[in-house]
PDB file of N, CA and C in Angstrom:
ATOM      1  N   UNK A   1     123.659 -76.753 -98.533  1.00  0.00           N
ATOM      2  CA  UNK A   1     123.325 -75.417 -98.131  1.00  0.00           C
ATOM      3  C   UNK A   1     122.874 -74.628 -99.344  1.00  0.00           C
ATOM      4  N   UNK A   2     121.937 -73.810 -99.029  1.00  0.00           N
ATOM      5  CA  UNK A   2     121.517 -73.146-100.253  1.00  0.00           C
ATOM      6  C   UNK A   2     122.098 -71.498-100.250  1.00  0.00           C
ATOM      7  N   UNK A   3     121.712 -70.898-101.217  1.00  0.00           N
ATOM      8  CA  UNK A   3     122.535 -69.399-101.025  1.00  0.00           C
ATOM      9  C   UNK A   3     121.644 -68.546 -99.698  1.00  0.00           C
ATOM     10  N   UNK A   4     120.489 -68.798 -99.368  1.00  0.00           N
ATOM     11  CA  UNK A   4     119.776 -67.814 -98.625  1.00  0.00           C
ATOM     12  C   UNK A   4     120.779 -68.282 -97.099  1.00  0.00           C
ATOM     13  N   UNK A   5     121.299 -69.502 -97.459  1.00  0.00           N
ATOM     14  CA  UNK A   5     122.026 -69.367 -95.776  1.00  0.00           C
ATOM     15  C   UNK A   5     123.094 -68.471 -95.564  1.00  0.00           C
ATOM     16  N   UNK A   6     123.675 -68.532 -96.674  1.00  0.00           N
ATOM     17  CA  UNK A   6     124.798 -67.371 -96.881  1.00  0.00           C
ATOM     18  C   UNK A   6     124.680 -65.991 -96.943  1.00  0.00           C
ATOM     19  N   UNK A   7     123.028 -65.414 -97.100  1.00  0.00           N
ATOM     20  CA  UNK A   7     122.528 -63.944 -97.283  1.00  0.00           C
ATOM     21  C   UNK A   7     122.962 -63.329 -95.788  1.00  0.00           C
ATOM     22  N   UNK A   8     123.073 -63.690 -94.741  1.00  0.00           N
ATOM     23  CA  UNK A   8     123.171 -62.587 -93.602  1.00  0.00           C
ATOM     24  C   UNK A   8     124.665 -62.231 -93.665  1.00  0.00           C
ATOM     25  N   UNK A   9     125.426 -63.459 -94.088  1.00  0.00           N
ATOM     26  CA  UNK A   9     127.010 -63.076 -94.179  1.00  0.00           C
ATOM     27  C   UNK A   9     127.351 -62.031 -94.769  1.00  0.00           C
ATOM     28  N   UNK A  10     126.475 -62.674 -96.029  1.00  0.00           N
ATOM     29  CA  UNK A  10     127.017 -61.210 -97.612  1.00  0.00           C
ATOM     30  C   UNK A  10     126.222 -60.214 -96.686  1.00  0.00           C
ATOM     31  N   UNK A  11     125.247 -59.935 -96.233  1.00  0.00           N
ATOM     32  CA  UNK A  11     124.569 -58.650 -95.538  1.00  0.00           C
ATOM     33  C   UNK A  11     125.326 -57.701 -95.223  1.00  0.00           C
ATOM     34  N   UNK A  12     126.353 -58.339 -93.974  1.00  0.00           N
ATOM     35  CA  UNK A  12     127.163 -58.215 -92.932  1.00  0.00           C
ATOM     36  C   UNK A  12     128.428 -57.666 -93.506  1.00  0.00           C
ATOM     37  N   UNK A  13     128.751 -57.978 -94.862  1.00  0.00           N
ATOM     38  CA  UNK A  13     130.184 -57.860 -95.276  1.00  0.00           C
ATOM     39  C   UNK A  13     129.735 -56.427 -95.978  1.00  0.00           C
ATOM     40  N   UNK A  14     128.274 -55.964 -96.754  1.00  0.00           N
ATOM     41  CA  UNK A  14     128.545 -54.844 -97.509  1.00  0.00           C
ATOM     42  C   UNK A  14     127.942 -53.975 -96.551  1.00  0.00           C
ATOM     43  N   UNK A  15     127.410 -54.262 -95.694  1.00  0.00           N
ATOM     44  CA  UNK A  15     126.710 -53.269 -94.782  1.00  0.00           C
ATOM     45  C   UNK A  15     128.180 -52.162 -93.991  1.00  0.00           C
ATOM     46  N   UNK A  16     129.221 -53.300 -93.494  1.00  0.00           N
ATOM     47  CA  UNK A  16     130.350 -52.916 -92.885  1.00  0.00           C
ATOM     48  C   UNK A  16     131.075 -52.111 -94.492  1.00  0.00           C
ATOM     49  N   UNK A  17     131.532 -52.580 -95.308  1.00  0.00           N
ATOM     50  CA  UNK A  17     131.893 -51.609 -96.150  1.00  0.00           C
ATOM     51  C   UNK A  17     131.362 -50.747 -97.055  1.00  0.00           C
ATOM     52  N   UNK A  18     129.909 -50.616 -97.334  1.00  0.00           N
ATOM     53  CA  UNK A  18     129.069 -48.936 -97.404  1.00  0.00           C
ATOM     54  C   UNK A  18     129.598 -48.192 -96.217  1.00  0.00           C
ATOM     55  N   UNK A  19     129.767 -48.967 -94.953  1.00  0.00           N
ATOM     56  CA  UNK A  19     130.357 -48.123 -93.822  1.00  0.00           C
ATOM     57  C   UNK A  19     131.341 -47.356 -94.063  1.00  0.00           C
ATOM     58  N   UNK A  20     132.364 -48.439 -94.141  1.00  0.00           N
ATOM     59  CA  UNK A  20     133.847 -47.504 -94.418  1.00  0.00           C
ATOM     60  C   UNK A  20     133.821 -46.960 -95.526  1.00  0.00           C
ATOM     61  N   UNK A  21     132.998 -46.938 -96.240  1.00  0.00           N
ATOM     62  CA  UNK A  21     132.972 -45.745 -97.833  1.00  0.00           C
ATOM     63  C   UNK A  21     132.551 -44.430 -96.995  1.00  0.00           C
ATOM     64  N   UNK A  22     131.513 -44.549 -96.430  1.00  0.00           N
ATOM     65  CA  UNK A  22     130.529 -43.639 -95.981  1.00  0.00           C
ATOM     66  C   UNK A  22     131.644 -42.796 -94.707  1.00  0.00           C
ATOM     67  N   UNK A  23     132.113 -43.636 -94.370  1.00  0.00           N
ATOM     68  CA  UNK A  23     133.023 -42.787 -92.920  1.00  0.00           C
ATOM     69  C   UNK A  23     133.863 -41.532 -93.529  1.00  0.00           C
ATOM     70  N   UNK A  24     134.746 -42.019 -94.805  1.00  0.00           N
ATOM     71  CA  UNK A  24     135.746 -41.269 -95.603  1.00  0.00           C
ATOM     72  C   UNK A  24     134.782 -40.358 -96.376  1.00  0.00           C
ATOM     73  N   UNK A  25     133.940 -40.162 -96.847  1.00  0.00           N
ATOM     74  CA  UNK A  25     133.238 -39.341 -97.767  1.00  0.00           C
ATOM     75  C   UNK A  25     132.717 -38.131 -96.649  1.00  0.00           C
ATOM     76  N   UNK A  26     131.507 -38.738 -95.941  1.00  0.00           N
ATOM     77  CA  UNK A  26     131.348 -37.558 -94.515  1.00  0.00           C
ATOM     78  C   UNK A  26     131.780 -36.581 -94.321  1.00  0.00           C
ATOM     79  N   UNK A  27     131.639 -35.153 -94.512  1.00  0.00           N
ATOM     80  CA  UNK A  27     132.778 -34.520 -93.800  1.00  0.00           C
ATOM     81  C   UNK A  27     132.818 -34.460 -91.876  1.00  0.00           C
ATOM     82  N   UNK A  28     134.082 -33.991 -91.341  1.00  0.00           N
ATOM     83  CA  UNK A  28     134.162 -34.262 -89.907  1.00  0.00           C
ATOM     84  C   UNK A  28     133.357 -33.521 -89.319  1.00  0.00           C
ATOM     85  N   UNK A  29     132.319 -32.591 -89.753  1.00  0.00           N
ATOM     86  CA  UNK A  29     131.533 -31.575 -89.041  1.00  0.00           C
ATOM     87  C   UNK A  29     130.133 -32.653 -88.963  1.00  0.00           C
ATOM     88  N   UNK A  30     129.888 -34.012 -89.514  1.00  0.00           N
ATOM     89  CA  UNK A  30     128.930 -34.540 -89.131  1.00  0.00           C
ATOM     90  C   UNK A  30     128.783 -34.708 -87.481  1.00  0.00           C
ATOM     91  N   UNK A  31     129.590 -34.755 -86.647  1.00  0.00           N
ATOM     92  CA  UNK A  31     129.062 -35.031 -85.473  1.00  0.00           C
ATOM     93  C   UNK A  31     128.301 -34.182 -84.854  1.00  0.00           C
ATOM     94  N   UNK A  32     128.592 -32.438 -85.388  1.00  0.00           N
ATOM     95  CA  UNK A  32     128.310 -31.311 -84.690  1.00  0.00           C
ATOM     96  C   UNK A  32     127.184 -31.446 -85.388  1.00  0.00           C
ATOM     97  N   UNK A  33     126.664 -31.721 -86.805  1.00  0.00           N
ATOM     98  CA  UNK A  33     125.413 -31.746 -87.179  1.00  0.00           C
ATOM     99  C   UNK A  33     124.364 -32.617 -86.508  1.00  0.00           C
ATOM    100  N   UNK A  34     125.150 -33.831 -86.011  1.00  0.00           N
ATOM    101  CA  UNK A  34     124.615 -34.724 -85.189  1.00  0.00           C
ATOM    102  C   UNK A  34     123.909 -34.261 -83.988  1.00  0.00           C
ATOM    103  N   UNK A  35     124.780 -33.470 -83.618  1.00  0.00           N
ATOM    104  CA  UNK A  35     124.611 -33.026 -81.888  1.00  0.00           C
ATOM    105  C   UNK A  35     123.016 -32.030 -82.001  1.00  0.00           C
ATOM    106  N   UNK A  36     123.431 -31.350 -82.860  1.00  0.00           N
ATOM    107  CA  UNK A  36     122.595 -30.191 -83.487  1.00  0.00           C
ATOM    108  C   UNK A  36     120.784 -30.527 -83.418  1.00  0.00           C
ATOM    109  N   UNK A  37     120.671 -32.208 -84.196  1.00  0.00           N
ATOM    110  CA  UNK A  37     119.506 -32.735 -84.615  1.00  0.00           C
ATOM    111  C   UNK A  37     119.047 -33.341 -83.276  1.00  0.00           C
ATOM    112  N   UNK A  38     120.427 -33.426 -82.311  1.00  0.00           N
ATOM    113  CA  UNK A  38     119.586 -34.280 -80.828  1.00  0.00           C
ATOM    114  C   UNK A  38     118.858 -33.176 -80.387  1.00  0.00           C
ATOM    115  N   UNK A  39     119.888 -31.987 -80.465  1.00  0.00           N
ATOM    116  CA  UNK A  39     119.071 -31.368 -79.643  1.00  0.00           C
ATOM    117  C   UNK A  39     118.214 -30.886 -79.695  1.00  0.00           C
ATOM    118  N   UNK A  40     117.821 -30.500 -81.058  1.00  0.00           N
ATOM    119  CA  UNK A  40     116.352 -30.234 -81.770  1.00  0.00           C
ATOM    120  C   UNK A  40     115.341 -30.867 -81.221  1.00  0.00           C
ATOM    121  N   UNK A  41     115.808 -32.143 -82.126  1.00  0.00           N
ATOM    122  CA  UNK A  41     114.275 -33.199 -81.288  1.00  0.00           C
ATOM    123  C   UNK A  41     114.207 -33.230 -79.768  1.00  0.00           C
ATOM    124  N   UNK A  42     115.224 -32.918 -78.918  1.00  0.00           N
ATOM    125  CA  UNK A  42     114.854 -32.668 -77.581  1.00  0.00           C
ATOM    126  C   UNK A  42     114.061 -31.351 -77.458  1.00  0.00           C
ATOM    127  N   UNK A  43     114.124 -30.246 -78.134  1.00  0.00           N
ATOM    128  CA  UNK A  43     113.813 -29.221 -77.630  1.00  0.00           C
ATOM    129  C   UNK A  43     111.869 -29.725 -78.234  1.00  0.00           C
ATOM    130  N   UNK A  44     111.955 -30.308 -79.227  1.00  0.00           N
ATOM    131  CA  UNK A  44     110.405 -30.359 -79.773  1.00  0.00           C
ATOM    132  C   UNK A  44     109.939 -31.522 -79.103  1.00  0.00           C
ATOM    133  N   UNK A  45     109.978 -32.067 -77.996  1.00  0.00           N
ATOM    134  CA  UNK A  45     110.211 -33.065 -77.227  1.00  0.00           C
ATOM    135  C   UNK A  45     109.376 -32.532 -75.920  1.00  0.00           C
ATOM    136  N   UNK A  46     110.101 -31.691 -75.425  1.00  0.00           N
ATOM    137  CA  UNK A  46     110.133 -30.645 -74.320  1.00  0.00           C
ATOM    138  C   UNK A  46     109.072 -29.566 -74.705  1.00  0.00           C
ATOM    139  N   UNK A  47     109.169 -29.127 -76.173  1.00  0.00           N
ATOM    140  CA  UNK A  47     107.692 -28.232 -76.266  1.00  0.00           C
ATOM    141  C   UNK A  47     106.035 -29.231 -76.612  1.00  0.00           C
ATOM    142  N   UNK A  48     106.433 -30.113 -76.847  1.00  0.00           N
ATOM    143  CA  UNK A  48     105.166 -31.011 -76.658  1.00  0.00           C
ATOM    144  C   UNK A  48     104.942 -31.525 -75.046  1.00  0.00           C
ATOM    145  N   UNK A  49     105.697 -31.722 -74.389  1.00  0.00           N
ATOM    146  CA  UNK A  49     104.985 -32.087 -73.309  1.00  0.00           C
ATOM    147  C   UNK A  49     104.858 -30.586 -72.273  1.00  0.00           C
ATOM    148  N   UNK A  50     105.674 -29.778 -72.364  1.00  0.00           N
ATOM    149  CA  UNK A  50     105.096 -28.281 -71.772  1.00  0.00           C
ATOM    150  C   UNK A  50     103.737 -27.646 -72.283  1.00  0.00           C
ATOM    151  N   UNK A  51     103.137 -27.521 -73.519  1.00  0.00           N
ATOM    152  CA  UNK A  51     101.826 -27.989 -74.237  1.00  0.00           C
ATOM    153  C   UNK A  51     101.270 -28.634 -73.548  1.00  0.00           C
ATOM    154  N   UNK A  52     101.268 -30.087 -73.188  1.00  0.00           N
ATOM    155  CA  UNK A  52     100.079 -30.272 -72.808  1.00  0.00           C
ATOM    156  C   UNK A  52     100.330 -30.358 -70.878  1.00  0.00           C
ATOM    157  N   UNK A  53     101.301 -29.955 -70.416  1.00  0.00           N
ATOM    158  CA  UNK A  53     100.983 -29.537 -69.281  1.00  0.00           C
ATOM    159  C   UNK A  53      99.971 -28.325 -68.985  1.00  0.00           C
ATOM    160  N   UNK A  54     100.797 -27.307 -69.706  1.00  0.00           N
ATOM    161  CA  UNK A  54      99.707 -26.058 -70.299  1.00  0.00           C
ATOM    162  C   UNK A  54      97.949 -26.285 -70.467  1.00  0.00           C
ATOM    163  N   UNK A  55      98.076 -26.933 -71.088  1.00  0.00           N
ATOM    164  CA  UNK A  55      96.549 -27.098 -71.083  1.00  0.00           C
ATOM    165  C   UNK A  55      95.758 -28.365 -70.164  1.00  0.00           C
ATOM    166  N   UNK A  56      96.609 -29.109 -69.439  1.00  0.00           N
ATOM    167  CA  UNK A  56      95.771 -29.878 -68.431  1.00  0.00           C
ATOM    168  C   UNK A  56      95.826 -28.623 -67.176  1.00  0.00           C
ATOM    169  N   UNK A  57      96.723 -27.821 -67.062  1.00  0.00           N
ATOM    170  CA  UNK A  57      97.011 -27.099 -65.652  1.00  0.00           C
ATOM    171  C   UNK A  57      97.586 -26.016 -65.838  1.00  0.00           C
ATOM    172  N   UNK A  58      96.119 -24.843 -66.381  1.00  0.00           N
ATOM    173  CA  UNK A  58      97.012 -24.121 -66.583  1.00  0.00           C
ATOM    174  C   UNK A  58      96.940 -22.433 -66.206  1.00  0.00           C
ATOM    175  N   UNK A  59      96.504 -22.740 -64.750  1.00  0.00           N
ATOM    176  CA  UNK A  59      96.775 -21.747 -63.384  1.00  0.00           C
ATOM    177  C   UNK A  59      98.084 -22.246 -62.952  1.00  0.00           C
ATOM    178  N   UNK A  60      98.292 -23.304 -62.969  1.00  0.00           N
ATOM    179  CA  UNK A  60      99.870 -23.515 -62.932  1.00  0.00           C
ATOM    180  C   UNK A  60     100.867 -22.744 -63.559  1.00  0.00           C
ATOM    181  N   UNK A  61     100.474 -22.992 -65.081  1.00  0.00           N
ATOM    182  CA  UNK A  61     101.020 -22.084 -65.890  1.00  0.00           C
ATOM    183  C   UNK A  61     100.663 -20.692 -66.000  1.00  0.00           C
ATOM    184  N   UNK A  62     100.233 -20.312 -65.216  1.00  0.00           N
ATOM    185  CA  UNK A  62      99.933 -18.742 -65.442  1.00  0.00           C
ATOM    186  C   UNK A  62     100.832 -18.661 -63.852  1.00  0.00           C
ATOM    187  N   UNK A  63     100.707 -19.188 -62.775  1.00  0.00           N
ATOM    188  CA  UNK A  63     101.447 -18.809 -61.915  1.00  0.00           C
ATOM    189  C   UNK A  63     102.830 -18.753 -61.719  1.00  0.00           C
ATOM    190  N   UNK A  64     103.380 -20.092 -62.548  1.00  0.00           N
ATOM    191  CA  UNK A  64     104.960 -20.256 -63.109  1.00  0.00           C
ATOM    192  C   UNK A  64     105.043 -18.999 -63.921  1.00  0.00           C
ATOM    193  N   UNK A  65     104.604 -18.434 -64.386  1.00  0.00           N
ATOM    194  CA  UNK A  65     104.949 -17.398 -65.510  1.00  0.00           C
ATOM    195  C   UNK A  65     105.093 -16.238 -64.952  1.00  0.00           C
ATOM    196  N   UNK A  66     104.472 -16.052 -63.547  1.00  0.00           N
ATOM    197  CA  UNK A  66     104.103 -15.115 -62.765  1.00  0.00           C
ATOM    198  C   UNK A  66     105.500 -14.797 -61.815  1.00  0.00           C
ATOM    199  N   UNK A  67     105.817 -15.877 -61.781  1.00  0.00           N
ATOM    200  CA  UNK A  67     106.898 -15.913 -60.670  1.00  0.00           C
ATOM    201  C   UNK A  67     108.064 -15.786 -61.209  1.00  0.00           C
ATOM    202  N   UNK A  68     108.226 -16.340 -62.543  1.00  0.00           N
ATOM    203  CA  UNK A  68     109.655 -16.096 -63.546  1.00  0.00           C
ATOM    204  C   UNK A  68     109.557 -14.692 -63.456  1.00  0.00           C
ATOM    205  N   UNK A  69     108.533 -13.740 -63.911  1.00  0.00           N
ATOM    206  CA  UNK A  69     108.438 -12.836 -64.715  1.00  0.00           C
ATOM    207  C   UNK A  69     109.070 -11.700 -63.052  1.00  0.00           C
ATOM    208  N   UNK A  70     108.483 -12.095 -61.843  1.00  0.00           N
ATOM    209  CA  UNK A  70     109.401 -11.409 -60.721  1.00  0.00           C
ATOM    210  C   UNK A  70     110.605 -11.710 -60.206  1.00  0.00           C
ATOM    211  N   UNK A  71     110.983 -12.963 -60.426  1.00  0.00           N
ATOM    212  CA  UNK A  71     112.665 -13.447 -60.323  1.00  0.00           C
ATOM    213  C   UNK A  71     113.267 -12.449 -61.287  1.00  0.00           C
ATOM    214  N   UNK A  72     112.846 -12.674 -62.440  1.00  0.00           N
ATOM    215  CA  UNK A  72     113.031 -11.785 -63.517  1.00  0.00           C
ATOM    216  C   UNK A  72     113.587 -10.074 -63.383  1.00  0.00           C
ATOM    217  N   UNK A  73     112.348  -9.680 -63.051  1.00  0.00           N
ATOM    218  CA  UNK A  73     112.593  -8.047 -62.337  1.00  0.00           C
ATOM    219  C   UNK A  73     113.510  -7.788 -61.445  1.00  0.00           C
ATOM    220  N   UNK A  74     113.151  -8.318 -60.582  1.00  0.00           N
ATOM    221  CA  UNK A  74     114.159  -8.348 -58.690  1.00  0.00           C
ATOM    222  C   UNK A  74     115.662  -8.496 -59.564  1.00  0.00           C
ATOM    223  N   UNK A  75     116.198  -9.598 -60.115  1.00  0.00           N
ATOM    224  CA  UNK A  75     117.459  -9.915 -60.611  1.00  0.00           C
ATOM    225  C   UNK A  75     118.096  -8.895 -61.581  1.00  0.00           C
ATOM    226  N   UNK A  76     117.020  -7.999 -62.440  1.00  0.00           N
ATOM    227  CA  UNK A  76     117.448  -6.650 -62.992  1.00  0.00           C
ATOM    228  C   UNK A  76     117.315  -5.308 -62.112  1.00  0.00           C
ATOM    229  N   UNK A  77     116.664  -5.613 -60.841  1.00  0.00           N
ATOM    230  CA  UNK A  77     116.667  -4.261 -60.135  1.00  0.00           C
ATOM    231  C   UNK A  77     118.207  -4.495 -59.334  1.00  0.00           C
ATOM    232  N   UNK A  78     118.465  -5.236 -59.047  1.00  0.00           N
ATOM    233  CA  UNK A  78     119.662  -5.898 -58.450  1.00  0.00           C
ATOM    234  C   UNK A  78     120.568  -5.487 -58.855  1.00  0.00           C
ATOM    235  N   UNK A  79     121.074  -5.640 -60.017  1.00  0.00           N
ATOM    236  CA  UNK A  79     121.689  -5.496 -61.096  1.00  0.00           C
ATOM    237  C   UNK A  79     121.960  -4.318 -61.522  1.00  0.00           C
ATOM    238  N   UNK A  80     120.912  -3.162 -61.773  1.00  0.00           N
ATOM    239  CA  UNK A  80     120.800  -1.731 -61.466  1.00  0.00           C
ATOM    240  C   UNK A  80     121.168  -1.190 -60.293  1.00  0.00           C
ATOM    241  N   UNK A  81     121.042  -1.415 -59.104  1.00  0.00           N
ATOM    242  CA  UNK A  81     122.119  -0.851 -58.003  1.00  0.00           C
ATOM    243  C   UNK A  81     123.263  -1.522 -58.117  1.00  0.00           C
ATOM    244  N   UNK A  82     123.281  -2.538 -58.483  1.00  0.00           N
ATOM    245  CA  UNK A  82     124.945  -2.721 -58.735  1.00  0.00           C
ATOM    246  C   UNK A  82     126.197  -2.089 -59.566  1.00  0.00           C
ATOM    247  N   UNK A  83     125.484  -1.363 -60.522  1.00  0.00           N
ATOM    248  CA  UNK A  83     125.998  -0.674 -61.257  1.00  0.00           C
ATOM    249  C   UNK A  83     126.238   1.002 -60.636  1.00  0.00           C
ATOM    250  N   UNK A  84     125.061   1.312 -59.692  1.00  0.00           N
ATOM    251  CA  UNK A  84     125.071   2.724 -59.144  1.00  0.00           C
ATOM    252  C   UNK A  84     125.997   2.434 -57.615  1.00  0.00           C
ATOM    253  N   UNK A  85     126.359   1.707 -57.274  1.00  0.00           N
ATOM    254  CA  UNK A  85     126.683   1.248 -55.859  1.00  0.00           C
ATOM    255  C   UNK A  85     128.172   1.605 -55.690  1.00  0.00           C
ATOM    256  N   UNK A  86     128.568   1.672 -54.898  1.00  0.00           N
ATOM    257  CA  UNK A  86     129.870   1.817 -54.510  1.00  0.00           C
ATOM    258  C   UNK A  86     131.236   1.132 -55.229  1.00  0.00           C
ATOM    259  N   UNK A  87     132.128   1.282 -55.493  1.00  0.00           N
ATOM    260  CA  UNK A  87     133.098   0.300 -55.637  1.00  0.00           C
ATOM    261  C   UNK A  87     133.534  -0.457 -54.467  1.00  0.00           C
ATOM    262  N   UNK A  88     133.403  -1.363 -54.164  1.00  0.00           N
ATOM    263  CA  UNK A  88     134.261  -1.907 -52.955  1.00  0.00           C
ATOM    264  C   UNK A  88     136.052  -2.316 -53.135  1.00  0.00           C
ATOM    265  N   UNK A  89     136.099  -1.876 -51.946  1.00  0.00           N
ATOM    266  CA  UNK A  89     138.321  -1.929 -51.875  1.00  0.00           C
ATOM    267  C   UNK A  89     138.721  -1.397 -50.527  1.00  0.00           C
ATOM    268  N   UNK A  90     139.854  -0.824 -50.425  1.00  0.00           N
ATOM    269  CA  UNK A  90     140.346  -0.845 -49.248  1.00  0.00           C
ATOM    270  C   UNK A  90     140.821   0.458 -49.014  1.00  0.00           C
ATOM    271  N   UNK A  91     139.913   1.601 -49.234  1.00  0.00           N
ATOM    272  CA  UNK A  91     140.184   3.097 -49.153  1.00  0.00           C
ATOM    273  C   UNK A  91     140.556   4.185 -48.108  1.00  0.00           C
ATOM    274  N   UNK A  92     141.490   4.289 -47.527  1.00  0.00           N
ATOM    275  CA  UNK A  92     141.537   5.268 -46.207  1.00  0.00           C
ATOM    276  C   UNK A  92     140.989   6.303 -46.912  1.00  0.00           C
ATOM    277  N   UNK A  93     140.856   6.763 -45.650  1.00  0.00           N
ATOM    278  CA  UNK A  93     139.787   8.493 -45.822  1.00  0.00           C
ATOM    279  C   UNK A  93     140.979   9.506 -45.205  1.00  0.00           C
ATOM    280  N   UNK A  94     141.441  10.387 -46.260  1.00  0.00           N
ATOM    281  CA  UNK A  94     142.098  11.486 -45.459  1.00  0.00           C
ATOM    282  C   UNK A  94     141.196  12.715 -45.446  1.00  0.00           C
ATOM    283  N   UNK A  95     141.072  13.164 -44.169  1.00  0.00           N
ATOM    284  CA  UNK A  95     141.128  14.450 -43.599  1.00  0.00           C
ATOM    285  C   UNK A  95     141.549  15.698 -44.168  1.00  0.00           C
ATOM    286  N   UNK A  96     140.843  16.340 -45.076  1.00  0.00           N
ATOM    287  CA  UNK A  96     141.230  17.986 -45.275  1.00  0.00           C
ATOM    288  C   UNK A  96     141.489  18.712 -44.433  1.00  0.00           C
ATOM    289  N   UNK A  97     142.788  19.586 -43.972  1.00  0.00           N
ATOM    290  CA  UNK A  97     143.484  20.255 -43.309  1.00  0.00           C
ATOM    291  C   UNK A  97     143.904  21.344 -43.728  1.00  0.00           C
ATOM    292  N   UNK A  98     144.146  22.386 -43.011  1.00  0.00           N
ATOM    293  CA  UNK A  98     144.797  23.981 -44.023  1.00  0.00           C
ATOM    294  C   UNK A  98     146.091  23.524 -43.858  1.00  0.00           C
ATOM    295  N   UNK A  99     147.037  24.080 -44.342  1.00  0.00           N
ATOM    296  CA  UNK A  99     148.481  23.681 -44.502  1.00  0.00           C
ATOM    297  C   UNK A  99     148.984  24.747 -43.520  1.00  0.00           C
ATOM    298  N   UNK A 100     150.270  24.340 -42.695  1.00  0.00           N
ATOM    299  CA  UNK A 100     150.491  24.761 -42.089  1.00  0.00           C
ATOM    300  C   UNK A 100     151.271  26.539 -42.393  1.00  0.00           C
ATOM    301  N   UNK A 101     151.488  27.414 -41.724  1.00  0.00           N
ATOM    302  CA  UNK A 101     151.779  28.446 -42.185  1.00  0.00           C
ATOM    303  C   UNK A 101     153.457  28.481 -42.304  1.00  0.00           C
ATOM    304  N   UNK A 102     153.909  29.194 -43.343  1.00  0.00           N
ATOM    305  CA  UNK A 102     155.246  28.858 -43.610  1.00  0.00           C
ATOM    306  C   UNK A 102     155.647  30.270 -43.043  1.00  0.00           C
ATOM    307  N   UNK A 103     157.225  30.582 -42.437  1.00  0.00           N
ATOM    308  CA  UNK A 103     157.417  31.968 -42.039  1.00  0.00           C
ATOM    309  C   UNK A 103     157.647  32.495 -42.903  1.00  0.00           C
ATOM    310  N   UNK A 104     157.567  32.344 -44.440  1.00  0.00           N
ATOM    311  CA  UNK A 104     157.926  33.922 -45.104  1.00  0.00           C
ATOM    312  C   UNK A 104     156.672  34.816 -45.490  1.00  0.00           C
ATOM    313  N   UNK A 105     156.379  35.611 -45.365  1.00  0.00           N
ATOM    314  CA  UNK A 105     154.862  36.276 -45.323  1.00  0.00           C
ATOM    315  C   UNK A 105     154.811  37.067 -46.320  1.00  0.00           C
ATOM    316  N   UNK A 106     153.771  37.227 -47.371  1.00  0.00           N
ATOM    317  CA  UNK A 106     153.499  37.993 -48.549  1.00  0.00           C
ATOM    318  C   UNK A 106     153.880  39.226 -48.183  1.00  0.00           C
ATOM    319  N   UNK A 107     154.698  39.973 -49.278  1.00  0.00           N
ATOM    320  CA  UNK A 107     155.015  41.518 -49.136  1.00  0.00           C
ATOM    321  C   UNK A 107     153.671  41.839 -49.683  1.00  0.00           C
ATOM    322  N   UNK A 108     153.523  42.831 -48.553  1.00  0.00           N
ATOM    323  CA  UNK A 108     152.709  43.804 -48.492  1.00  0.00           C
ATOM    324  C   UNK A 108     152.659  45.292 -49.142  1.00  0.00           C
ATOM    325  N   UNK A 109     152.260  45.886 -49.939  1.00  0.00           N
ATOM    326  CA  UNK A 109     152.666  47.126 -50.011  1.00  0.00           C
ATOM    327  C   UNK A 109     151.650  48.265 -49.183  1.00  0.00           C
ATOM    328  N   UNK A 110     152.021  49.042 -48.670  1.00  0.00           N
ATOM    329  CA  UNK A 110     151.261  49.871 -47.941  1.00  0.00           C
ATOM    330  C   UNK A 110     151.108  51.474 -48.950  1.00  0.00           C
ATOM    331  N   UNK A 111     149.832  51.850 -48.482  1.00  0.00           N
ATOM    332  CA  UNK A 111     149.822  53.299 -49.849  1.00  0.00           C
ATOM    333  C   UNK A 111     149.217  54.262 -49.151  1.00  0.00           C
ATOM    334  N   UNK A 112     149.659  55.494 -49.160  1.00  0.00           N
ATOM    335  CA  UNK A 112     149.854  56.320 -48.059  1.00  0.00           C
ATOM    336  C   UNK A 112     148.254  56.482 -48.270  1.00  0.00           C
ATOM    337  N   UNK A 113     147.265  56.857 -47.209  1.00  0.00           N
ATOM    338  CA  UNK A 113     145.671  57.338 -47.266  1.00  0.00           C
ATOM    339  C   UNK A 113     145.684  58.633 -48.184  1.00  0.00           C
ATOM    340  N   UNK A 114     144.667  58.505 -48.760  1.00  0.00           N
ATOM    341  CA  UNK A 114     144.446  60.266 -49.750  1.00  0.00           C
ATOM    342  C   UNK A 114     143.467  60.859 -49.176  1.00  0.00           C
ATOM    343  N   UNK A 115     143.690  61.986 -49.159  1.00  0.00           N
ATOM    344  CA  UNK A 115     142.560  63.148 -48.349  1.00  0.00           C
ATOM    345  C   UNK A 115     141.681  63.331 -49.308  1.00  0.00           C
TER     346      UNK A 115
END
């Protein structure tokens, strides 16, 4: 056997421990950085093919834009009477009434007429 038969082994053995060097050094916020870069390239992913929908069809895109832009409104006019609108609950309504008359009656003073 010559040494090149043995090269995928040795490969295999430092590849796995650069690993475990690399795991301990990392700090633990790599995954969130991770998450971070998917979602990037998804979002530049998603603006390249909205691009060229845009420009194969794009009365489409002026009509999608058209229709957000009134979902849009309606959902803030909505929103504005909701704020002016009633409270809803479980309110009886009382009746304003004069109070009934009690028997002791304001003294009166009487003052003789002047000529």
């Amino acid at each position: 056997m010559s040494r090149f038969d043995h090269l995928p082994d040795r490969a295999r053995e430092l590849a796995s421990t650069v690993g475990e060097r690399v795991r301990h050094v990392v700090p633990k916020q790599a995954g969130g950085l991770l998450e971070a870069g998917v979602a990037l390239g998804a979002l530049r992913t998603g603006g390249r093919v909205a691009v060229g929908f845009v420009r194969r069809n794009p009365v489409v895109a002026v009509a999608l834009a058209a229709g957000a832009g009134a979902l849009w409104y309606a959902a803030r006019r909505k929103a504005r009477q909701a704020e002016n609108a009633p409270i809803e609950g479980s309110a009886k309504r009382v009746e304003a009434r004069r109070p009934a008359r009690t028997t002791r009656r304001r003294a009166t003073t009487k003052t003789a007429p002047t000529e």
